[in-house]
Protein backbone atom coordinates (compact mmCIF):
# COMPACT_ATOMS: atom_id res chain seq x y z
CA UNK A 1 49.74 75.00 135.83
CA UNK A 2 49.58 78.75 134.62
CA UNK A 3 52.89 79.13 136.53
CA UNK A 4 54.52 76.24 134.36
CA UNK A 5 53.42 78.09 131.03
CA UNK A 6 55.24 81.38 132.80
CA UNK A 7 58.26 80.31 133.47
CA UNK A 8 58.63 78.26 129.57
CA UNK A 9 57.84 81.75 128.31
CA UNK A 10 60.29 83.37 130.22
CA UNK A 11 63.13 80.58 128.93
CA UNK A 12 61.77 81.24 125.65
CA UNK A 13 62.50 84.32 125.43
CA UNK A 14 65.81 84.31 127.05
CA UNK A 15 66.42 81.66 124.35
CA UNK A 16 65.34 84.07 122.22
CA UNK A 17 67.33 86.80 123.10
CA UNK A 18 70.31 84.37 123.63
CA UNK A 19 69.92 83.19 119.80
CA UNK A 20 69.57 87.18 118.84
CA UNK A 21 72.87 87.83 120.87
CA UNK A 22 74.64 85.12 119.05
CA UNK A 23 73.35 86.11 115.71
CA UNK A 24 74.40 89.87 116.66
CA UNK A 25 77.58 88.76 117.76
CA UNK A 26 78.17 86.77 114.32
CA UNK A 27 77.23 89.45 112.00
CA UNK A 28 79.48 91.77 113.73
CA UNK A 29 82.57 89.66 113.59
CA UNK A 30 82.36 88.86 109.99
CA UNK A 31 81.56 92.92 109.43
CA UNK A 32 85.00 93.28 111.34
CA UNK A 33 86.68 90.69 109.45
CA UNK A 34 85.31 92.15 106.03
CA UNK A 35 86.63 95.61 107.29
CA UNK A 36 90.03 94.26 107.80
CA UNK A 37 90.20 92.65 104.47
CA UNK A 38 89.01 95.71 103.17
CA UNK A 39 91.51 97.94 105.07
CA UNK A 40 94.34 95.46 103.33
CA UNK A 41 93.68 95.45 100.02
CA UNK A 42 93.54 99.39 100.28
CA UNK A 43 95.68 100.04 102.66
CA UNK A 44 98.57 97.73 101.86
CA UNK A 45 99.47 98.60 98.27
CA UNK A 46 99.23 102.25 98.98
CA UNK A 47 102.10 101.75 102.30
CA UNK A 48 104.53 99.47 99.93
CA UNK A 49 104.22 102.06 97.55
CA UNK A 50 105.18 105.16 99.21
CA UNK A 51 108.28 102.74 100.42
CA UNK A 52 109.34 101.55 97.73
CA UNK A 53 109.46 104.89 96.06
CA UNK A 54 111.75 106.27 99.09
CA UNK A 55 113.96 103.67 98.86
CA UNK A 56 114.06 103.78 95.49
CA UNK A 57 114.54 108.12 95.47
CA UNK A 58 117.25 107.01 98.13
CA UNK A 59 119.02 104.36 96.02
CA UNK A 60 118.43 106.84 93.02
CA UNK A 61 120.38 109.77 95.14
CA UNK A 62 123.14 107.06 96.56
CA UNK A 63 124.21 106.42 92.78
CA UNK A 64 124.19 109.83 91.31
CA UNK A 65 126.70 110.70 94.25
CA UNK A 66 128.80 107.42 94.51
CA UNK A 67 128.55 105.61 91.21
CA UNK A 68 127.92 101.79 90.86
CA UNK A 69 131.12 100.13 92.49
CA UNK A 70 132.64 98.85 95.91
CA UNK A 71 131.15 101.99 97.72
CA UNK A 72 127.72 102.26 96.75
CA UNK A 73 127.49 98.66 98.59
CA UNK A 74 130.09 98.55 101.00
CA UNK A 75 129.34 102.77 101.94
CA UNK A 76 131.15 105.38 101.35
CA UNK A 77 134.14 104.67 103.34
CA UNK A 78 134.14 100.99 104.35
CA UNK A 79 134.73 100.03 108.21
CA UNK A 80 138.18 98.06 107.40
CA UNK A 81 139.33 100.96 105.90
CA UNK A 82 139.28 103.63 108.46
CA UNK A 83 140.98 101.20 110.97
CA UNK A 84 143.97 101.14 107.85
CA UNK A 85 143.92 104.71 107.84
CA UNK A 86 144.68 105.75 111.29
């Protein structure tokens, strides 16, 4: 009988440490998760900015130099045109 109450110990405390492992395990994926979401809202916002404001210094620079008209959308010297010019 003494070896019965032995080995229920021993499953008890690998159910134990089973149930810590899956707690453990829990607690770090929502940490990760909650990092992510973090990383997002801080990281996001700060990447669309810095491209928005080189495509916008880019656009900015493509006017000054072209103007508003056929070029500054079509480029500078539009493909159908060189083949015209030959």
């Amino acid at each position: 009988m003494p070896r019965s109450d032995h080995s229920s110990d021993s499953s008890n405390a690998s159910y134990e440490s089973d149930e810590d492992y899956r707690l453990a395990q829990k607690e770090w994926n929502e940490s990760l998760e909650e990092l992510q979401q973090l990383l997002l809202v801080l990281l996001l916002p700060w990447v669309g900015k810095y491209f928005g404001r080189r495509c916008s210094y880019w656009l900015y620079d493509r006017y000054t130099r072209i103007g508003l008209g056929k070029s500054f959308f079509m480029g500078e010297k539009p493909l159908a045109w060189s083949f015209f010019s030959r």
